[in-house]
PDB file of N, CA and C in Angstrom:
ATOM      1  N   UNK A   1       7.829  10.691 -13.143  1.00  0.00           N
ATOM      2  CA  UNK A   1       7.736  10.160 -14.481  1.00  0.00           C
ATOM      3  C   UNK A   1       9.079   9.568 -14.925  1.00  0.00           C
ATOM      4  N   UNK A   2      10.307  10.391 -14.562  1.00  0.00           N
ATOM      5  CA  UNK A   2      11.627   9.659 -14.650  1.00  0.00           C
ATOM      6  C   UNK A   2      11.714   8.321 -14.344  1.00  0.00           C
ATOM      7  N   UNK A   3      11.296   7.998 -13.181  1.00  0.00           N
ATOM      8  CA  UNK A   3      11.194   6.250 -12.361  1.00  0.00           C
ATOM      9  C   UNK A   3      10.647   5.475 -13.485  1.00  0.00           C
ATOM     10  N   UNK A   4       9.693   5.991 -13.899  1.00  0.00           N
ATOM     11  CA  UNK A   4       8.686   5.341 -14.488  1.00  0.00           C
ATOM     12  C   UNK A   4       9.234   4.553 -16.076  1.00  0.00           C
ATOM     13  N   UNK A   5      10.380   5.916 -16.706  1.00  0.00           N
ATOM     14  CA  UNK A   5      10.603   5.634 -18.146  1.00  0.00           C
ATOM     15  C   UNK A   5      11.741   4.781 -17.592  1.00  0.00           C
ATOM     16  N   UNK A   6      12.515   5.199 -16.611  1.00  0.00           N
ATOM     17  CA  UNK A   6      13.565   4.237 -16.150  1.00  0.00           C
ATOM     18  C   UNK A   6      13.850   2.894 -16.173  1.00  0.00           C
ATOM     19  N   UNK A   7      12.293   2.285 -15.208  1.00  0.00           N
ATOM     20  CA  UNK A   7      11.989   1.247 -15.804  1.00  0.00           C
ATOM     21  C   UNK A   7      11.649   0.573 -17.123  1.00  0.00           C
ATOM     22  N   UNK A   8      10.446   1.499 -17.808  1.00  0.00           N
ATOM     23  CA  UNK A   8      10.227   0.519 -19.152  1.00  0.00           C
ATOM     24  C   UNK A   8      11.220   0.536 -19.992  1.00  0.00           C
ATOM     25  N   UNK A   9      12.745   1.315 -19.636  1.00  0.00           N
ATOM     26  CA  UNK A   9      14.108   1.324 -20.299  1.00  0.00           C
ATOM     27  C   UNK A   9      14.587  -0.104 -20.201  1.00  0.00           C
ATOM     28  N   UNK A  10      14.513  -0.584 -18.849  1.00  0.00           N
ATOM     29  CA  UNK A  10      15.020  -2.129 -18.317  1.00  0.00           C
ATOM     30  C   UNK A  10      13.730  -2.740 -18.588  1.00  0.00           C
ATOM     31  N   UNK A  11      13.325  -2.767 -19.606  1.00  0.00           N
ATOM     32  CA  UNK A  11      11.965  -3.770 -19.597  1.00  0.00           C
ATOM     33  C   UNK A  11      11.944  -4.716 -19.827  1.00  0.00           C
ATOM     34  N   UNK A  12      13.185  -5.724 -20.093  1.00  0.00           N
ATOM     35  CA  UNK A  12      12.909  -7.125 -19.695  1.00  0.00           C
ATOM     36  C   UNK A  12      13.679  -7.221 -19.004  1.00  0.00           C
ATOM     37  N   UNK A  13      14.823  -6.903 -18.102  1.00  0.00           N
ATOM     38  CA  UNK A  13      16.088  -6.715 -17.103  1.00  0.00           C
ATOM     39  C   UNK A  13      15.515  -7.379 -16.014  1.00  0.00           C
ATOM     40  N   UNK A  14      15.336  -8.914 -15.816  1.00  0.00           N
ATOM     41  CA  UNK A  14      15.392  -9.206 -14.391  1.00  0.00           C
ATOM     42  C   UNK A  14      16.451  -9.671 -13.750  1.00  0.00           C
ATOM     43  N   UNK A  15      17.678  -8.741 -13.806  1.00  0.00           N
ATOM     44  CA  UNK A  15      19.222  -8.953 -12.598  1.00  0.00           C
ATOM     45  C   UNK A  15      19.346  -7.288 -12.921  1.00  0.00           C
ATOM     46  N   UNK A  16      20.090  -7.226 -11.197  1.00  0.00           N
ATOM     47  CA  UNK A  16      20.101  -6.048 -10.510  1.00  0.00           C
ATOM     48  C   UNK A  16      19.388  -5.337  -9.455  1.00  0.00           C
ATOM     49  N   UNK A  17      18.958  -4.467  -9.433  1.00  0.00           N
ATOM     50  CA  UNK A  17      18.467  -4.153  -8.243  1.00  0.00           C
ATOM     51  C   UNK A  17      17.873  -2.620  -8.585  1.00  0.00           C
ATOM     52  N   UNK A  18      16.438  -2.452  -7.908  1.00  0.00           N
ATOM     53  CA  UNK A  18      15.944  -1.620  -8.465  1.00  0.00           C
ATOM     54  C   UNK A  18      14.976  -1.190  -6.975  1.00  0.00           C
ATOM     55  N   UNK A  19      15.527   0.271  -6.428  1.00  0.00           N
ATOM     56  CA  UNK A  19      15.158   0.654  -5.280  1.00  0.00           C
ATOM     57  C   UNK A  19      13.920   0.982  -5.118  1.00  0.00           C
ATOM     58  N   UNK A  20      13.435   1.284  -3.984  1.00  0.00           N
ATOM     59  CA  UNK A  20      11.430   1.427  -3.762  1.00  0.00           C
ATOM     60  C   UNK A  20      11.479   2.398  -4.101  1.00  0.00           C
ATOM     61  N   UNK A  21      12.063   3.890  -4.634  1.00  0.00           N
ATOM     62  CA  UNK A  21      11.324   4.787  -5.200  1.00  0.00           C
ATOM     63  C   UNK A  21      10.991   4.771  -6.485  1.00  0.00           C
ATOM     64  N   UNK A  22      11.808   3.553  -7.159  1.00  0.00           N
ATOM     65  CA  UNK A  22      11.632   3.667  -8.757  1.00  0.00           C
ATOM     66  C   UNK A  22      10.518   2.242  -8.737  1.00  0.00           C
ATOM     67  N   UNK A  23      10.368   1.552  -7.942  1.00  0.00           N
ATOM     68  CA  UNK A  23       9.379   0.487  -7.818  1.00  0.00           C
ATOM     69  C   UNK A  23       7.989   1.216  -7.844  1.00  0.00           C
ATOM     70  N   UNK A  24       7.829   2.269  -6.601  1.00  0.00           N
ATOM     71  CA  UNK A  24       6.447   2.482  -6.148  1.00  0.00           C
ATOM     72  C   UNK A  24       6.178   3.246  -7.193  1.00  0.00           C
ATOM     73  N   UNK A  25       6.971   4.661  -7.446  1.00  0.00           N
ATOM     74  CA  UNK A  25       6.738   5.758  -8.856  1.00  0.00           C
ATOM     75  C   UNK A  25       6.238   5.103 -10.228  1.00  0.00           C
ATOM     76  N   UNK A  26       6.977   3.324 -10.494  1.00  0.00           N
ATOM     77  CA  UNK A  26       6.398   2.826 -11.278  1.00  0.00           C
ATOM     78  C   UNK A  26       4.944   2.188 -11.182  1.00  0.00           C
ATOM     79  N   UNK A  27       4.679   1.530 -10.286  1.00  0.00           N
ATOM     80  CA  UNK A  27       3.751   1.549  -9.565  1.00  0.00           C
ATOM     81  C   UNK A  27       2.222   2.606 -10.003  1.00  0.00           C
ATOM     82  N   UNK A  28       2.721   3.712  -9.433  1.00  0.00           N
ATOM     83  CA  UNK A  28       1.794   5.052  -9.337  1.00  0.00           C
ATOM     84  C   UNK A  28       1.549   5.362 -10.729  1.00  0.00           C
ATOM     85  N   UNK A  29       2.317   5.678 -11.810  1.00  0.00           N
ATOM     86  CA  UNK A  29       2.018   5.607 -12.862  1.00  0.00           C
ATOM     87  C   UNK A  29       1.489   4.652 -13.698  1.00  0.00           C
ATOM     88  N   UNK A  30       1.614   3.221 -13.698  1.00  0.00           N
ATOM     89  CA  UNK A  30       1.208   2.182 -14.097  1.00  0.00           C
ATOM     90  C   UNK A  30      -0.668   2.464 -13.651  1.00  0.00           C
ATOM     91  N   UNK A  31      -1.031   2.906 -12.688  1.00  0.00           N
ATOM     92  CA  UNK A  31      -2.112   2.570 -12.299  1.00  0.00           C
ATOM     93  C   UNK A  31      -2.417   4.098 -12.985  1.00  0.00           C
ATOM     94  N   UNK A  32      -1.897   5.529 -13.144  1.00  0.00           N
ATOM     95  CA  UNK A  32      -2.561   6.169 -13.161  1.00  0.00           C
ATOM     96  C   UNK A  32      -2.442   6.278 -14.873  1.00  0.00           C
ATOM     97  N   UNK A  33      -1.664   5.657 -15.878  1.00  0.00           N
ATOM     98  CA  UNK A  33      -1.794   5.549 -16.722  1.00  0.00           C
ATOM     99  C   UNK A  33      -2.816   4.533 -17.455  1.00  0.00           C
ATOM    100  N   UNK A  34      -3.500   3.352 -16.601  1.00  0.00           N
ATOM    101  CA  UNK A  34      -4.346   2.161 -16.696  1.00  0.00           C
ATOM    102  C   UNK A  34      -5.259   2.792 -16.279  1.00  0.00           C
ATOM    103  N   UNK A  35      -5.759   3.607 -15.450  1.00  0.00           N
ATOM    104  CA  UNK A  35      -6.861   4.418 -15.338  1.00  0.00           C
ATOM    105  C   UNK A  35      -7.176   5.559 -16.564  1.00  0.00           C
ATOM    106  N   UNK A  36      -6.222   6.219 -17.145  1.00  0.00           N
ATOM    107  CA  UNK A  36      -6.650   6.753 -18.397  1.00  0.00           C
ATOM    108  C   UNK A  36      -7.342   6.097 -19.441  1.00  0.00           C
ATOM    109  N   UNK A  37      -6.674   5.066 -19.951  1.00  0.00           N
ATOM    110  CA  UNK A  37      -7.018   3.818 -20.901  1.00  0.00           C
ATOM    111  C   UNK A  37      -8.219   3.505 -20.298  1.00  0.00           C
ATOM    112  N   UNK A  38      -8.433   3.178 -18.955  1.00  0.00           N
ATOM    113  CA  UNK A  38     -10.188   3.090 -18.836  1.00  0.00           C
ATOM    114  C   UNK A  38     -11.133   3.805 -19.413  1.00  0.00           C
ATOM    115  N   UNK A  39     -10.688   5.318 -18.804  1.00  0.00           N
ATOM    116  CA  UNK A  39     -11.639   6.270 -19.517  1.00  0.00           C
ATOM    117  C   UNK A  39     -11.520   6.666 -21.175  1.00  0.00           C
ATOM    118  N   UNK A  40     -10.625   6.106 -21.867  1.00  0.00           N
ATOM    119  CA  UNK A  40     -10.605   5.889 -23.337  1.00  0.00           C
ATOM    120  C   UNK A  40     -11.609   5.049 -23.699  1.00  0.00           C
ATOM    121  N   UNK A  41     -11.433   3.671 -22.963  1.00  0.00           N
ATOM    122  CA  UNK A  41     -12.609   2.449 -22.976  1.00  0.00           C
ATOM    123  C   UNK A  41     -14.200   3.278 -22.860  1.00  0.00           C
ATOM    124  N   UNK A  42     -14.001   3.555 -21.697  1.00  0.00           N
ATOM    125  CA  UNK A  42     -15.651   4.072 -21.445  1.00  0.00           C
ATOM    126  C   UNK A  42     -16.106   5.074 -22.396  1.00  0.00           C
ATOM    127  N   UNK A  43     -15.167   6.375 -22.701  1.00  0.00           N
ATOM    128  CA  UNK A  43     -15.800   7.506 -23.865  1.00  0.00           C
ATOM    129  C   UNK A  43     -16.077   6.603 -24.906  1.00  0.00           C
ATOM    130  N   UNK A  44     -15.016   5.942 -25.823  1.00  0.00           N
ATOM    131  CA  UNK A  44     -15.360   5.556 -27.037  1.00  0.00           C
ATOM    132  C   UNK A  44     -16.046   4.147 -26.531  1.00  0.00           C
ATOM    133  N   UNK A  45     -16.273   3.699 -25.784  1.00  0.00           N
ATOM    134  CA  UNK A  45     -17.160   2.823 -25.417  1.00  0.00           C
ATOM    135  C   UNK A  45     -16.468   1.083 -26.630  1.00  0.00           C
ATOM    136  N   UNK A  46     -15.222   1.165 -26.209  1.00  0.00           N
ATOM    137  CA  UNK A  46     -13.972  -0.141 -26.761  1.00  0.00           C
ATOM    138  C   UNK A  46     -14.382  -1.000 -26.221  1.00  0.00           C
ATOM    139  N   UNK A  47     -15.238  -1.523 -25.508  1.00  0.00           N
ATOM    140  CA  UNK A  47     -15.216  -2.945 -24.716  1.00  0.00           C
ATOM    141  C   UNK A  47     -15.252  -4.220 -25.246  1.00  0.00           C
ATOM    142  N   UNK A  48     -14.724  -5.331 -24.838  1.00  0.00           N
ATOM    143  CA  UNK A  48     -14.684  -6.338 -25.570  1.00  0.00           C
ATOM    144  C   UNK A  48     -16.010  -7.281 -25.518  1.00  0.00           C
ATOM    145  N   UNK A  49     -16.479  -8.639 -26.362  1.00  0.00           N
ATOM    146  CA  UNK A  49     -17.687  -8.503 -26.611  1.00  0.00           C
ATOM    147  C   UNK A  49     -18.008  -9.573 -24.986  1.00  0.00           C
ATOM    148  N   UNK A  50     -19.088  -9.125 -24.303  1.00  0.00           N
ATOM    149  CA  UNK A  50     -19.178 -10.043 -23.201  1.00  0.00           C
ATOM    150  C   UNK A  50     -18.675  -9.512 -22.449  1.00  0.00           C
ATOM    151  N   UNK A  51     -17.833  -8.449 -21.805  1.00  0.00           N
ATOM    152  CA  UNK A  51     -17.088  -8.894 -21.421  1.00  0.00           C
ATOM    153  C   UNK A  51     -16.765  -6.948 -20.783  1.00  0.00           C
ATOM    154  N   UNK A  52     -16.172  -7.108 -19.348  1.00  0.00           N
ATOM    155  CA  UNK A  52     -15.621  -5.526 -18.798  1.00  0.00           C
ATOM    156  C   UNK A  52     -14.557  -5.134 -19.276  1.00  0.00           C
ATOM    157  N   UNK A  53     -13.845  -5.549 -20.008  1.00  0.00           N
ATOM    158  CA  UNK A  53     -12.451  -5.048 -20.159  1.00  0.00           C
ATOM    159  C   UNK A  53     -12.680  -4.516 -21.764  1.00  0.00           C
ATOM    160  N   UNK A  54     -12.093  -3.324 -21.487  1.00  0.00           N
ATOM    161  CA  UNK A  54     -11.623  -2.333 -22.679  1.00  0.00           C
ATOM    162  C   UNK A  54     -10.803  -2.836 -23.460  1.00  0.00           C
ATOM    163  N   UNK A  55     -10.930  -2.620 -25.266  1.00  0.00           N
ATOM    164  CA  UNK A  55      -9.455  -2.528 -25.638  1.00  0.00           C
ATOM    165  C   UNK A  55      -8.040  -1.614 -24.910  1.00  0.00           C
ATOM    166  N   UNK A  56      -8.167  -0.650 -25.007  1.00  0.00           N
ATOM    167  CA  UNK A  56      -7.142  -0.086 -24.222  1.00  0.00           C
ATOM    168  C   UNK A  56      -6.957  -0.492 -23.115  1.00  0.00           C
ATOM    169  N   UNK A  57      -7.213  -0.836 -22.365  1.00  0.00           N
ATOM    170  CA  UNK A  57      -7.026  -1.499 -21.283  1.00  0.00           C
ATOM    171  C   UNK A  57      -6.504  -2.692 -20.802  1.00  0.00           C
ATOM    172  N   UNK A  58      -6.427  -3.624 -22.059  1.00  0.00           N
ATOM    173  CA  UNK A  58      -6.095  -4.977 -22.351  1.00  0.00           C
ATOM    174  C   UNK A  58      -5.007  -4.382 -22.917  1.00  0.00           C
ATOM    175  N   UNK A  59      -4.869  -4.046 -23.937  1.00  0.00           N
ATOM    176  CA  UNK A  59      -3.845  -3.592 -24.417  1.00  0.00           C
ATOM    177  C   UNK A  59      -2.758  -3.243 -23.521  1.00  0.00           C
ATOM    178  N   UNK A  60      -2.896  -1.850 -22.760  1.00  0.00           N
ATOM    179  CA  UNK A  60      -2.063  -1.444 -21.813  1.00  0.00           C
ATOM    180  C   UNK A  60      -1.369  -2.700 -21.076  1.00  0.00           C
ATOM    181  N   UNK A  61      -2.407  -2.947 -20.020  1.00  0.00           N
ATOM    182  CA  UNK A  61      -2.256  -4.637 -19.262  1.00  0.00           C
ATOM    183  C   UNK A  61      -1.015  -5.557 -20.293  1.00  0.00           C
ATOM    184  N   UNK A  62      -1.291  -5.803 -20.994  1.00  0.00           N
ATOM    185  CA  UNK A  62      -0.634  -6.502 -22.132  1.00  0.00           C
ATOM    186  C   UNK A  62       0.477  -6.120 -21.857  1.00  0.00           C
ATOM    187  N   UNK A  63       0.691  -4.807 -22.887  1.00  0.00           N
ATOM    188  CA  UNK A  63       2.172  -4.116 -22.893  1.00  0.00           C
ATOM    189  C   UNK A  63       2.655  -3.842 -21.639  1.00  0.00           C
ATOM    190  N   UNK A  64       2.530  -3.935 -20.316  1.00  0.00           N
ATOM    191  CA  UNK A  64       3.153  -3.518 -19.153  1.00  0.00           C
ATOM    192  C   UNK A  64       3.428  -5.072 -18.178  1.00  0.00           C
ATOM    193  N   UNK A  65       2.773  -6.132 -18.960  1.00  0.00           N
ATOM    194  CA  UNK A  65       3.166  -7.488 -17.837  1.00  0.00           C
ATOM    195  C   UNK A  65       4.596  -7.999 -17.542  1.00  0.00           C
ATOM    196  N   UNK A  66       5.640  -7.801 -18.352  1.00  0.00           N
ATOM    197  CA  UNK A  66       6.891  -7.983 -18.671  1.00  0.00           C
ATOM    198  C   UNK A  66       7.321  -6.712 -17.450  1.00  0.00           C
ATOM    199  N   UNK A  67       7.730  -5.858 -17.826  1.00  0.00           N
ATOM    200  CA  UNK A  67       8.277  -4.711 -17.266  1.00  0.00           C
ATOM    201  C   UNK A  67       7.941  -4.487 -15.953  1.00  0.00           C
ATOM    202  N   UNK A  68       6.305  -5.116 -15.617  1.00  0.00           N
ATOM    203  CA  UNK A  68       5.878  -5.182 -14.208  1.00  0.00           C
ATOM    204  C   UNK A  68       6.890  -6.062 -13.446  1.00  0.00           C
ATOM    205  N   UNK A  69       6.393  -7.159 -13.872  1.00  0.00           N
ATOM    206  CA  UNK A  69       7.204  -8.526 -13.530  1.00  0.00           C
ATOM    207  C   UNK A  69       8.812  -8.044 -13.193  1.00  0.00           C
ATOM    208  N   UNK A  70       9.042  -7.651 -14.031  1.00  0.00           N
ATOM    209  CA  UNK A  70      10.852  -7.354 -13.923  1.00  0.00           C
ATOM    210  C   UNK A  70      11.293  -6.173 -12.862  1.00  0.00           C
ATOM    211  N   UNK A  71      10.065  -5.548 -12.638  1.00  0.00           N
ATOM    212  CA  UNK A  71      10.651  -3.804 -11.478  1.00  0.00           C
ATOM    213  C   UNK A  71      10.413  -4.498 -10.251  1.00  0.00           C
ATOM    214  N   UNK A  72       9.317  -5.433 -10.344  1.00  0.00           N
ATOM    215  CA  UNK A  72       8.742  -6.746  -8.858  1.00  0.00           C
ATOM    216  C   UNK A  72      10.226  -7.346  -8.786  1.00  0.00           C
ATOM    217  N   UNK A  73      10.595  -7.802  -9.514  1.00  0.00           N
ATOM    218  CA  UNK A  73      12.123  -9.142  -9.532  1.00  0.00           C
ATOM    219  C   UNK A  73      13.218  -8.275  -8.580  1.00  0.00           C
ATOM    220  N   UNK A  74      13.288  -7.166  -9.263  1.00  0.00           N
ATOM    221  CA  UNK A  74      14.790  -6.185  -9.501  1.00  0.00           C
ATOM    222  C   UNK A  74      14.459  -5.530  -7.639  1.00  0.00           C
ATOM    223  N   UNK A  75      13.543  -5.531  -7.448  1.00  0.00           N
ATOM    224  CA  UNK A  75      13.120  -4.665  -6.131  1.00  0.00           C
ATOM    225  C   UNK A  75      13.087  -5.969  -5.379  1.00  0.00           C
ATOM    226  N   UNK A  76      12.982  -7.071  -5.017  1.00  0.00           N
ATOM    227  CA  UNK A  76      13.021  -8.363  -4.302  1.00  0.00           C
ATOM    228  C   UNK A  76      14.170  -8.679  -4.501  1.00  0.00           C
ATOM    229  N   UNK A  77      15.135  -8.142  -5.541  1.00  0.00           N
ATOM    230  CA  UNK A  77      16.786  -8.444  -5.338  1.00  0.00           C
ATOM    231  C   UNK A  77      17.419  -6.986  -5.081  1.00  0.00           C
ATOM    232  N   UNK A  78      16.828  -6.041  -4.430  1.00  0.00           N
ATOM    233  CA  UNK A  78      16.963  -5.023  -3.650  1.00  0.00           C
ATOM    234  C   UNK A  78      17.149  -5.134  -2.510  1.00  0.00           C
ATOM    235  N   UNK A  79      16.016  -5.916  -1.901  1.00  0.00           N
ATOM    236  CA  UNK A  79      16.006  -6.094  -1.003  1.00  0.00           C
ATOM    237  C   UNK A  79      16.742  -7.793  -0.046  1.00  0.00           C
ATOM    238  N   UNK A  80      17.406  -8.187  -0.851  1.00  0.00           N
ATOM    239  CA  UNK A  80      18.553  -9.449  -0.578  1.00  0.00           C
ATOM    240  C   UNK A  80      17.654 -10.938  -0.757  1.00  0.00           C
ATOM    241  N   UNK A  81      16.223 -10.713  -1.796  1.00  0.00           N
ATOM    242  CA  UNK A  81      15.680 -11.642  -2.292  1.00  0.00           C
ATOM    243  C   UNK A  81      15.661 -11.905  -3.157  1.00  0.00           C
ATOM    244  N   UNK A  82      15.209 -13.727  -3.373  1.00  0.00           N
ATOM    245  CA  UNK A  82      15.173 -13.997  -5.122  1.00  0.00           C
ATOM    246  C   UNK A  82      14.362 -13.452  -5.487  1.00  0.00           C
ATOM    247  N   UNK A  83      13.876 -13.661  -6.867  1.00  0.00           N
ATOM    248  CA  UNK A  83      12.917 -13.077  -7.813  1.00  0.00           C
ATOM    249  C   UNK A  83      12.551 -14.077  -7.822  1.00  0.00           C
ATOM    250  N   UNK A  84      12.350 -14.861  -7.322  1.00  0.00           N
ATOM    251  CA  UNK A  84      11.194 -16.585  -7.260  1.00  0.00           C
ATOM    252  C   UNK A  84      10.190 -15.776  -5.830  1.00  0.00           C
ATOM    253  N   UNK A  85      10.687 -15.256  -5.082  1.00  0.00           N
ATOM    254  CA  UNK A  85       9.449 -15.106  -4.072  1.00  0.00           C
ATOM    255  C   UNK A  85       8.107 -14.455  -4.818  1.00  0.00           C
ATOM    256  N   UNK A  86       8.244 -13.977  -5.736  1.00  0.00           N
ATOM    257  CA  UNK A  86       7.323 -13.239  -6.735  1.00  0.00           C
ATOM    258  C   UNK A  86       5.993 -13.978  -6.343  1.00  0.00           C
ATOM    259  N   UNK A  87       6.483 -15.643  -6.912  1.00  0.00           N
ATOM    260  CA  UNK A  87       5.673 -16.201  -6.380  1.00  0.00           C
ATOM    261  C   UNK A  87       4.747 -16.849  -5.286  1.00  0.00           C
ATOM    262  N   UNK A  88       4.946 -15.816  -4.141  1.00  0.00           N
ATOM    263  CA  UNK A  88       4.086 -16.066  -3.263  1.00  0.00           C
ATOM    264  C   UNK A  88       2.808 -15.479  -3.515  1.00  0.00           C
ATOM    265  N   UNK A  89       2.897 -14.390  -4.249  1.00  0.00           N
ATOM    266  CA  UNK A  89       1.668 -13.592  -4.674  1.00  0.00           C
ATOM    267  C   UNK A  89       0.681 -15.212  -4.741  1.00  0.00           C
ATOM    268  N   UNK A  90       1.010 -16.288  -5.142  1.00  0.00           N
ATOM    269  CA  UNK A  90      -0.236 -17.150  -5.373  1.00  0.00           C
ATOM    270  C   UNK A  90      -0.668 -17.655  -4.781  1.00  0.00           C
ATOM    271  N   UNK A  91      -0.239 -17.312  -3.124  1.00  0.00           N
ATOM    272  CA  UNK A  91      -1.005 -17.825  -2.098  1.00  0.00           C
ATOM    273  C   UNK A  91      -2.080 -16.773  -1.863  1.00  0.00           C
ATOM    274  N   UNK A  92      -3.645 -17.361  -2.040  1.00  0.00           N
ATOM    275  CA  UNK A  92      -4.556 -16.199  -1.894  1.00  0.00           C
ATOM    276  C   UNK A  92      -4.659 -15.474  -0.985  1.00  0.00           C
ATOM    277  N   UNK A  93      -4.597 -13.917  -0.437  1.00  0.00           N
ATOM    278  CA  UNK A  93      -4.785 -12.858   0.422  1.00  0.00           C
ATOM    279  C   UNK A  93      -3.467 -12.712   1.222  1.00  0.00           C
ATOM    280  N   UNK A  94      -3.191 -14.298   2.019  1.00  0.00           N
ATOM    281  CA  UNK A  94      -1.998 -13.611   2.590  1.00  0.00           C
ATOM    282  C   UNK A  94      -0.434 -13.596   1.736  1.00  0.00           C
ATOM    283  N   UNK A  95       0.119 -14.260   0.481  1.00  0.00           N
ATOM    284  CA  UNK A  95       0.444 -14.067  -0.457  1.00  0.00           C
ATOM    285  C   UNK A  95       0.523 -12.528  -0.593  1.00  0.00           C
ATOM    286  N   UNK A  96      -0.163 -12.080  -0.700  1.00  0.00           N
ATOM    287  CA  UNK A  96      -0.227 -10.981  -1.549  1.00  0.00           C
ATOM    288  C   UNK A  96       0.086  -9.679  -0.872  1.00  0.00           C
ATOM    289  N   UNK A  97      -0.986  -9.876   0.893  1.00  0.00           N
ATOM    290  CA  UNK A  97       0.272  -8.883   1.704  1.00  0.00           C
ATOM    291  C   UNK A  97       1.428  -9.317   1.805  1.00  0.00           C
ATOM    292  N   UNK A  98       1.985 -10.593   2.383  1.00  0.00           N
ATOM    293  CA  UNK A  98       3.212 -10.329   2.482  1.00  0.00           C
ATOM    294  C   UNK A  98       4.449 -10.074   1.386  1.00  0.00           C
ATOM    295  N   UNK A  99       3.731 -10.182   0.270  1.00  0.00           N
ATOM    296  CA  UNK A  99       4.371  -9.533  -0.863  1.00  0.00           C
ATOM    297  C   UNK A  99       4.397  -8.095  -0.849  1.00  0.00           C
ATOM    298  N   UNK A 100       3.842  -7.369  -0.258  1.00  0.00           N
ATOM    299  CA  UNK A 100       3.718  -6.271  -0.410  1.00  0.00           C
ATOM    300  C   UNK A 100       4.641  -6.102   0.824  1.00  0.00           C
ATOM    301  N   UNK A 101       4.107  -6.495   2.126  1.00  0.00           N
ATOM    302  CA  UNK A 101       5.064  -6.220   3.248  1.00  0.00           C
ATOM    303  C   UNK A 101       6.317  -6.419   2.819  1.00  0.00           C
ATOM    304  N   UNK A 102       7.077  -7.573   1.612  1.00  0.00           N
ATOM    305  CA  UNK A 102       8.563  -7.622   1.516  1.00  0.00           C
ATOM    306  C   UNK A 102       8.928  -6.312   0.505  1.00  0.00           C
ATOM    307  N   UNK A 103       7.966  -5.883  -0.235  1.00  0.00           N
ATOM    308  CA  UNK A 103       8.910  -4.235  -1.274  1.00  0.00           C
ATOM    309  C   UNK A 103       8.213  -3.602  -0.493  1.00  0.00           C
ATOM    310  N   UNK A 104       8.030  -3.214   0.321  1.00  0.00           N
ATOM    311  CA  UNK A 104       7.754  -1.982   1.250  1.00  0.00           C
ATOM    312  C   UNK A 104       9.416  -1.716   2.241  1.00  0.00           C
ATOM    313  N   UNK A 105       9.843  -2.737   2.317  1.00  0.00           N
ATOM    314  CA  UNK A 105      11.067  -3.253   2.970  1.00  0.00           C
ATOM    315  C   UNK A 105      12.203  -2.384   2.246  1.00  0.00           C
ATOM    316  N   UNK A 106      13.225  -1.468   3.463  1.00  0.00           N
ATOM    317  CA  UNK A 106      14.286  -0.389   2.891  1.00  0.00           C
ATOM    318  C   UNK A 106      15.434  -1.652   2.244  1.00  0.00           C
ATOM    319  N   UNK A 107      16.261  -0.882   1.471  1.00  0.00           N
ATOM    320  CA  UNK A 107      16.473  -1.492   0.237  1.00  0.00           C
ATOM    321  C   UNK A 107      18.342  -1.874   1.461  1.00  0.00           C
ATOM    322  N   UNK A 108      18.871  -2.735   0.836  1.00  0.00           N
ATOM    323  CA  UNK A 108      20.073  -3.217   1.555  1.00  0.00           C
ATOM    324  C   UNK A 108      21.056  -2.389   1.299  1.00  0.00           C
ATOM    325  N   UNK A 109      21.810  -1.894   2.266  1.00  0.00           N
ATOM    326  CA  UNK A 109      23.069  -1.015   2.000  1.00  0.00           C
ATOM    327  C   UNK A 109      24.145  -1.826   1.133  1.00  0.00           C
ATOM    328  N   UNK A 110      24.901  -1.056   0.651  1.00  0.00           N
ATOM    329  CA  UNK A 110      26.030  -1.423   0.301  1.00  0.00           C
ATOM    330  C   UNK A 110      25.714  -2.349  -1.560  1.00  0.00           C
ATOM    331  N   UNK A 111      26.653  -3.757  -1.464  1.00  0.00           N
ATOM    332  CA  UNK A 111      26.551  -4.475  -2.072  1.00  0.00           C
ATOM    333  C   UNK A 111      25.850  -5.921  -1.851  1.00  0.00           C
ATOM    334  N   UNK A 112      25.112  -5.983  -2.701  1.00  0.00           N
ATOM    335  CA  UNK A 112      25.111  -7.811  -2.307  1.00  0.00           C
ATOM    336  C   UNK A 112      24.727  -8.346  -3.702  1.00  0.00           C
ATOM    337  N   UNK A 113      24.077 -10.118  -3.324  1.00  0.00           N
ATOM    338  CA  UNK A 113      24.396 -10.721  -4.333  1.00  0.00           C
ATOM    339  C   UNK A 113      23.724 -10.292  -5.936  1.00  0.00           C
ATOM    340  N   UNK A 114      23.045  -9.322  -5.918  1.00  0.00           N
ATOM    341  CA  UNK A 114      21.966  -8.441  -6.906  1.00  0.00           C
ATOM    342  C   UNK A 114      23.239  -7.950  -7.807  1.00  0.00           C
ATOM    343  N   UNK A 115      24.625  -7.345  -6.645  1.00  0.00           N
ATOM    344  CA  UNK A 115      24.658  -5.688  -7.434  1.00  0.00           C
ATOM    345  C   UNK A 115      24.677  -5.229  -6.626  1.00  0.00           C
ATOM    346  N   UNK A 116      24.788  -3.690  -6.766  1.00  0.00           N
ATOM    347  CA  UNK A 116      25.102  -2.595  -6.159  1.00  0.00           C
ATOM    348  C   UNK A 116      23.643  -1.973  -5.851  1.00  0.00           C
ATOM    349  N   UNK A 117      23.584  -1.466  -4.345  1.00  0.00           N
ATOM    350  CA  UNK A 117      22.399  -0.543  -3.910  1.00  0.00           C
ATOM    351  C   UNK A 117      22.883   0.757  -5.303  1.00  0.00           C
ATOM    352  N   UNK A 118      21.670   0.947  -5.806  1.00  0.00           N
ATOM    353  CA  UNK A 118      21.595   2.134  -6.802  1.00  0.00           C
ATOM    354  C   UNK A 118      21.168   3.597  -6.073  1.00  0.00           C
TER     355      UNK A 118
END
């Protein structure tokens, strides 16, 4: 949960460098906190009109796109990349693994052009 507040502390911070345990922990919570807000949606039955998505859920989504975006940036300049590769995610399927294959990637010793390994 530390990783987690860590980040939405740097929540618009895209310079520096932000290692895979505070990436993925954010990660894990992001999803297991967006899964609560589901089941808020479904009990009180919030859904929007037409449509699968919950208020809470939109909401959440909402409030976490910034801070996502920025722990993605900070962890791709972890690893001795820009925060422009982000955008490969928009190549459909393979985009998106090899986005994943690059923050799965151990974080660079020492210093580089980010900053300091944290």
């Amino acid at each position: 949960m530390n990783w987690y507040l860590k980040a939405l502390k740097r929540y618009a911070d895209f310079s520096g460098r932000s290692g895979r345990t505070e990436f993925w922990m954010f990660v894990l919570f992001y999803l297991i906190f967006g899964f609560i807000a589901r089941l808020f949606d479904n009990h009180f039955r919030l859904f929007l009109i037409e449509s699968h998505t919950g208020f809470f859920s939109l909401a959440y989504s909402l409030a976490m796109i910034v801070p996502f975006f920025a722990v993605t940036v900070r962890r791709l300049h972890d690893i001795g990349k820009s925060g422009w590769w982000i955008l490969i995610n928009l190549i459909p399927f393979i985009g998106t693994i090899w986005l994943i294959i690059l923050l799965l990637n151990k974080s660079q010793m020492g210093v580089n052009e980010y900053g300091e390994n944290q």
